[in-house]
Protein backbone atom coordinates (compact mmCIF):
# COMPACT_ATOMS: atom_id res chain seq x y z
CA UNK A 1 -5.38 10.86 -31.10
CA UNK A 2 -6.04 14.22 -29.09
CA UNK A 3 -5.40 17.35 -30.41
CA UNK A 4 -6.62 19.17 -27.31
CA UNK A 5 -8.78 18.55 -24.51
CA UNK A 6 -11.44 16.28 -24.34
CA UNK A 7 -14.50 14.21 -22.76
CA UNK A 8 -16.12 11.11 -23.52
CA UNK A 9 -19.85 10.95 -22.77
CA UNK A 10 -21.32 7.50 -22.84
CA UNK A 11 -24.64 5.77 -21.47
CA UNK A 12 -23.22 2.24 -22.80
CA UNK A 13 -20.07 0.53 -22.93
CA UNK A 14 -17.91 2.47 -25.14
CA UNK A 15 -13.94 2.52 -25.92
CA UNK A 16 -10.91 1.22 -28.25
CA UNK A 17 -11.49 -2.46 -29.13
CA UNK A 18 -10.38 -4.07 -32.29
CA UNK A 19 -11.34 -7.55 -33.88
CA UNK A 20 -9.92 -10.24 -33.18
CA UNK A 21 -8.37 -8.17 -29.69
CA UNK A 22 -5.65 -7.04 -31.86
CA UNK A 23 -3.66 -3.99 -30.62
CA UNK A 24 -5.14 -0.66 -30.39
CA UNK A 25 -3.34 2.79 -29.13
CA UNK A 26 -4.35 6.23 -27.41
CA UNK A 27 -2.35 9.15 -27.92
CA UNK A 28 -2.78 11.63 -25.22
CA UNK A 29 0.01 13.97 -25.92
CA UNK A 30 -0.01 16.59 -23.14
CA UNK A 31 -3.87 17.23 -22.87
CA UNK A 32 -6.23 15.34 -20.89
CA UNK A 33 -9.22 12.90 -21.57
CA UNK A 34 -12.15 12.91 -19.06
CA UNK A 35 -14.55 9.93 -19.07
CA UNK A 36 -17.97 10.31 -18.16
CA UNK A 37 -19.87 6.77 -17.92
CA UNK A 38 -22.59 7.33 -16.27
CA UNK A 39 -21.91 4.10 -14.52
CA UNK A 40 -20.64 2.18 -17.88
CA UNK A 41 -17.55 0.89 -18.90
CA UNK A 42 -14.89 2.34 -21.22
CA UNK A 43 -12.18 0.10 -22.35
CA UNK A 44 -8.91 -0.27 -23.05
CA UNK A 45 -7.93 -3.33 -25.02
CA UNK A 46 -4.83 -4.24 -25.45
CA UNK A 47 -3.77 -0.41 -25.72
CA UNK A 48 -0.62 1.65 -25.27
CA UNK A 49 -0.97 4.55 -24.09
CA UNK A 50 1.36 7.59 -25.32
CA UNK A 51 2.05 11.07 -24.23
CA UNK A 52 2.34 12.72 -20.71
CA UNK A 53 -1.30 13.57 -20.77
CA UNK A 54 -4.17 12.69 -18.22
CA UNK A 55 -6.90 10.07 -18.40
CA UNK A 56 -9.27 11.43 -15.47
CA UNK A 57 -12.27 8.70 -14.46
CA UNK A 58 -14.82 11.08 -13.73
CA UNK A 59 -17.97 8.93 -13.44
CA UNK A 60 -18.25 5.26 -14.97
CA UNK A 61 -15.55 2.70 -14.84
CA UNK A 62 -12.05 2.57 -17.00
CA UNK A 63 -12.05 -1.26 -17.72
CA UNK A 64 -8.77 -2.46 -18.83
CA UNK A 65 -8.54 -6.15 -20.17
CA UNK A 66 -6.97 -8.38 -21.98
CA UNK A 67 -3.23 -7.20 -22.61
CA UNK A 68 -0.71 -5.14 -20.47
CA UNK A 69 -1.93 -1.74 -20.84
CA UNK A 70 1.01 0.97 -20.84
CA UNK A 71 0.92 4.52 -20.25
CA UNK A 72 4.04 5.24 -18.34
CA UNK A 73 4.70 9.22 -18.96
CA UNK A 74 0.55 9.68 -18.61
CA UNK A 75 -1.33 10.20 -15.39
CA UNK A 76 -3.90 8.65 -14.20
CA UNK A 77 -6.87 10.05 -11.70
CA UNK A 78 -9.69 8.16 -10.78
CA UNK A 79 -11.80 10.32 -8.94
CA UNK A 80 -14.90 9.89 -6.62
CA UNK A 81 -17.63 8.72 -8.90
CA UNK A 82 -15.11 6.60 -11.18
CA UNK A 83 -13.82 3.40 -10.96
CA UNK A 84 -10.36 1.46 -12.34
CA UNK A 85 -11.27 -1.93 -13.53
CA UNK A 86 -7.93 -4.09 -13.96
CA UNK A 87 -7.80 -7.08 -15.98
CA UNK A 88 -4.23 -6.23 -17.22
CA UNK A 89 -0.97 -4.68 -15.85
CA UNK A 90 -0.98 -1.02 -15.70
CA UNK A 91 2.14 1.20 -16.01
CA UNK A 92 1.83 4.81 -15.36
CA UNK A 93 3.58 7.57 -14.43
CA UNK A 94 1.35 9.27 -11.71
CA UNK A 95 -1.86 7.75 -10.06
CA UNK A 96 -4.24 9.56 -7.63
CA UNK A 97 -6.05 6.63 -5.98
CA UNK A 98 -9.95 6.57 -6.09
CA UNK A 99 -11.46 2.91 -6.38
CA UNK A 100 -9.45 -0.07 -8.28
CA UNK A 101 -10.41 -3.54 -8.96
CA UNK A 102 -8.70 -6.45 -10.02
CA UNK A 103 -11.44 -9.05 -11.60
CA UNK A 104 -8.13 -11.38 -12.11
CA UNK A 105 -6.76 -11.92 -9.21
CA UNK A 106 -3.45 -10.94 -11.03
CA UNK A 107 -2.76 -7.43 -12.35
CA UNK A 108 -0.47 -4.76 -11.00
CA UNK A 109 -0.55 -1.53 -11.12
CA UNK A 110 3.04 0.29 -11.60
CA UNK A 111 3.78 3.28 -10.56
CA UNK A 112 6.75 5.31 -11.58
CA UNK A 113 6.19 8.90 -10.37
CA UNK A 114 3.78 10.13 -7.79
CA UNK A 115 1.36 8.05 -5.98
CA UNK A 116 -1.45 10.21 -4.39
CA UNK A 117 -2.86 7.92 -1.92
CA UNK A 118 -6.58 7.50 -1.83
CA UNK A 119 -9.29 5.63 0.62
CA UNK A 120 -10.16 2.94 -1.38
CA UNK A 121 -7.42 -0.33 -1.29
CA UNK A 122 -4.97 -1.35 -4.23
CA UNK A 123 -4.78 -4.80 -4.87
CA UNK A 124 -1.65 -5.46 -6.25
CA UNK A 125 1.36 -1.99 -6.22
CA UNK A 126 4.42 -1.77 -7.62
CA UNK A 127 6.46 1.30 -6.78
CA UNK A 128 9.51 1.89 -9.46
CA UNK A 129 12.91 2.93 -8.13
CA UNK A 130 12.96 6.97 -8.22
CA UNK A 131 8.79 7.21 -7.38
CA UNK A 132 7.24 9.39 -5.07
CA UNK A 133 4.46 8.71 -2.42
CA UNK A 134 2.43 11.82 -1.12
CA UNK A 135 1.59 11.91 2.47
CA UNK A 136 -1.98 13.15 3.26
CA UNK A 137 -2.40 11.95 6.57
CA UNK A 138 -4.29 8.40 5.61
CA UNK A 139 -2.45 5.53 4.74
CA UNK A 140 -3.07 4.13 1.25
CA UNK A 141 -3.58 0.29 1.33
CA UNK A 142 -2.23 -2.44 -0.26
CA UNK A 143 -4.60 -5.60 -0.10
CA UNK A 144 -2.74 -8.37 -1.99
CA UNK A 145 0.84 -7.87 -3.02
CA UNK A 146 3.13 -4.97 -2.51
CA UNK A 147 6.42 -4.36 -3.86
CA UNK A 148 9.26 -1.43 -3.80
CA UNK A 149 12.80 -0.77 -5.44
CA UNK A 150 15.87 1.90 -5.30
CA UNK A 151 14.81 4.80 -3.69
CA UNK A 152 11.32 5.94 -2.68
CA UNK A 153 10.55 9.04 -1.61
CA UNK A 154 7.75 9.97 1.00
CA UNK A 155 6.36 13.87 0.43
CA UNK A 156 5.13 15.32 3.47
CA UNK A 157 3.94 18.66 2.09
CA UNK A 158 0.13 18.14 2.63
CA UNK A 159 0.97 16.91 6.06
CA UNK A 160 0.55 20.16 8.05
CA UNK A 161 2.50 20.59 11.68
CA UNK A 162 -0.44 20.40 13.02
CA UNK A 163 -1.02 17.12 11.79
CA UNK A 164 2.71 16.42 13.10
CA UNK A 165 2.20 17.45 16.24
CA UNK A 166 -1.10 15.61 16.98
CA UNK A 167 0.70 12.41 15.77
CA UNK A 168 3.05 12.70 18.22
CA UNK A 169 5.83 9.78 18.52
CA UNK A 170 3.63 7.34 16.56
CA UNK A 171 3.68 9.55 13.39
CA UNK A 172 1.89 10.28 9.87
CA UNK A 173 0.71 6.69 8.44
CA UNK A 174 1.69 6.82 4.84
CA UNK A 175 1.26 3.32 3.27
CA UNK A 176 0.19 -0.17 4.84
CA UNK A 177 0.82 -3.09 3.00
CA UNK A 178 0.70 -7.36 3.15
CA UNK A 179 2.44 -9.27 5.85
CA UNK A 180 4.81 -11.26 3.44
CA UNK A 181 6.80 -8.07 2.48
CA UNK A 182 10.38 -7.88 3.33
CA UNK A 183 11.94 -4.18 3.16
CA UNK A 184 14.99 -5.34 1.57
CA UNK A 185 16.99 -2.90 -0.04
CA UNK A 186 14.72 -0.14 -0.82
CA UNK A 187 15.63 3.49 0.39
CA UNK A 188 12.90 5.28 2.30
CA UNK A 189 13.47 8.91 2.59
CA UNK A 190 11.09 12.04 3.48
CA UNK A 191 11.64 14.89 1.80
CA UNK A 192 10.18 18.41 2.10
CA UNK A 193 9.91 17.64 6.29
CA UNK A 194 7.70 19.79 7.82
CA UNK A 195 9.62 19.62 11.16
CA UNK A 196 13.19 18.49 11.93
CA UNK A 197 14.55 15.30 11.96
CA UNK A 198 11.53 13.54 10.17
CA UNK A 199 12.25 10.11 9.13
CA UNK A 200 10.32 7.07 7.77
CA UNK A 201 9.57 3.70 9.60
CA UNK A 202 7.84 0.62 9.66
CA UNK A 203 5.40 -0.55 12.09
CA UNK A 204 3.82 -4.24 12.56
CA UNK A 205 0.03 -4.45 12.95
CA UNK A 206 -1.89 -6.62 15.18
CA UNK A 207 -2.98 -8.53 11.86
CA UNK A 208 0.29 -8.72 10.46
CA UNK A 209 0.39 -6.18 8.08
CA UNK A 210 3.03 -3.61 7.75
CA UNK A 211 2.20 -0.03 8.05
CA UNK A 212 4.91 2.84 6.89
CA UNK A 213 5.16 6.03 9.39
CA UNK A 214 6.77 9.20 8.85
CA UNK A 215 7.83 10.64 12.24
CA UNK A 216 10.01 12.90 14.45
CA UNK A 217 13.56 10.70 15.14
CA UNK A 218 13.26 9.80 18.52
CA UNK A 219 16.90 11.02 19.32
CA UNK A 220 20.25 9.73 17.79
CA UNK A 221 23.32 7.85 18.80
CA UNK A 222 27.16 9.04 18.13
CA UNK A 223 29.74 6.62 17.74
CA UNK A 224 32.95 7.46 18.74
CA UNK A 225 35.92 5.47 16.33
């Protein structure tokens, strides 16, 4: 439980694991929890994770395993030197992108609120209805398995015009993701548009996969009834 601010320095494997894998629980409330591996693991097993607090991966890995891991009103930011090691599905509320693996082959990350792409792929994203993808001008990608419901929101604020303009017709790349998925039903919008008439659209790649632009509409129709 954290009653303020705090950062866990480790040179081994260190974290909340309890006989037997039996459940264990972190209680962020709103302060924030830096880990500082040195290139070692901390773990989460079986945990739920409470409060809207922040679990930033400084250096070393965050190595959840064995149970669904929740934290869904936390965020979570894995920065340059840290690592996200999945062996579990992951809810949060906000995740800034830094490096993620998934040693299964089957976990998912979830994210509810903001999603602050990053260089580094996610295997396996889920984007709940109401969340929020930042623009910054590189498109996060999606490896493995890529789903999307309700509305989504794309936020162009970091984009500059600049960036806009240079784009041209083709637009900002915002998210690519796996051949298989369908767009069915989801709401794209853009919101904070740094020039008129910005909209979101999908693009095929040569390889198949999907890529999601934010661009200038390319004019409009009017339909006379």
């Amino acid at each position: 439980i954290l009653d303020g601010d705090a950062t866990a320095e480790f040179s081994n494997d260190f974290g909340l694991l309890a006989p037997g894998y039996k459940e264990t629980r972190l209680d962020l409330g709103s302060n924030t929890l830096t880990l500082n591996g040195s290139g070692e693991k901390f773990w989460l097993c079986n945990t739920t994770i409470n409060g809207t607090g922040t679990i930033e991966v400084s250096h070393g890995y965050l190595n959840l395993t064995k149970a669904s891991s929740t934290g869904e009103n936390c965020t979570l930011k894995v920065l340059n030197g840290g690592a996200l090691i999945l062996d579990a599905d992951l809810t949060v509320k906000n995740f800034v992108n830094g490096t993620v693996h998934d040693i299964t082959g089957t976990a998912t990350l979830t994210v509810k609120g903001t999603l602050t792409p990053g260089t580094e792929a996610i295997p396996k994203l889920t984007l709940a209805d109401g969340a929020t993808v930042k623009a910054t001008g590189t498109a996060q990608v999606v490896s493995k398995e890529f789903s999307a419901s309700g509305t989504i929101t794309v936020d162009d604020s970091a984009v500059t015009k600049e960036q806009f303009k240079d784009a041209g017709k083709e637009g900002i790349s915002v998210l690519t993701v796996p051949a298989d998925y369908t767009d069915t039903g989801v709401n794209w919008k853009v919101d904070g548009a740094r020039v008129d008439r910005v909209r979101a659209k999908w693009r095929v790649n040569e390889d198949g996969t999907k890529t999601l632009y934010i661009a200038r509409s390319e004019g409009f129709k009017v339909i006379v009834r």
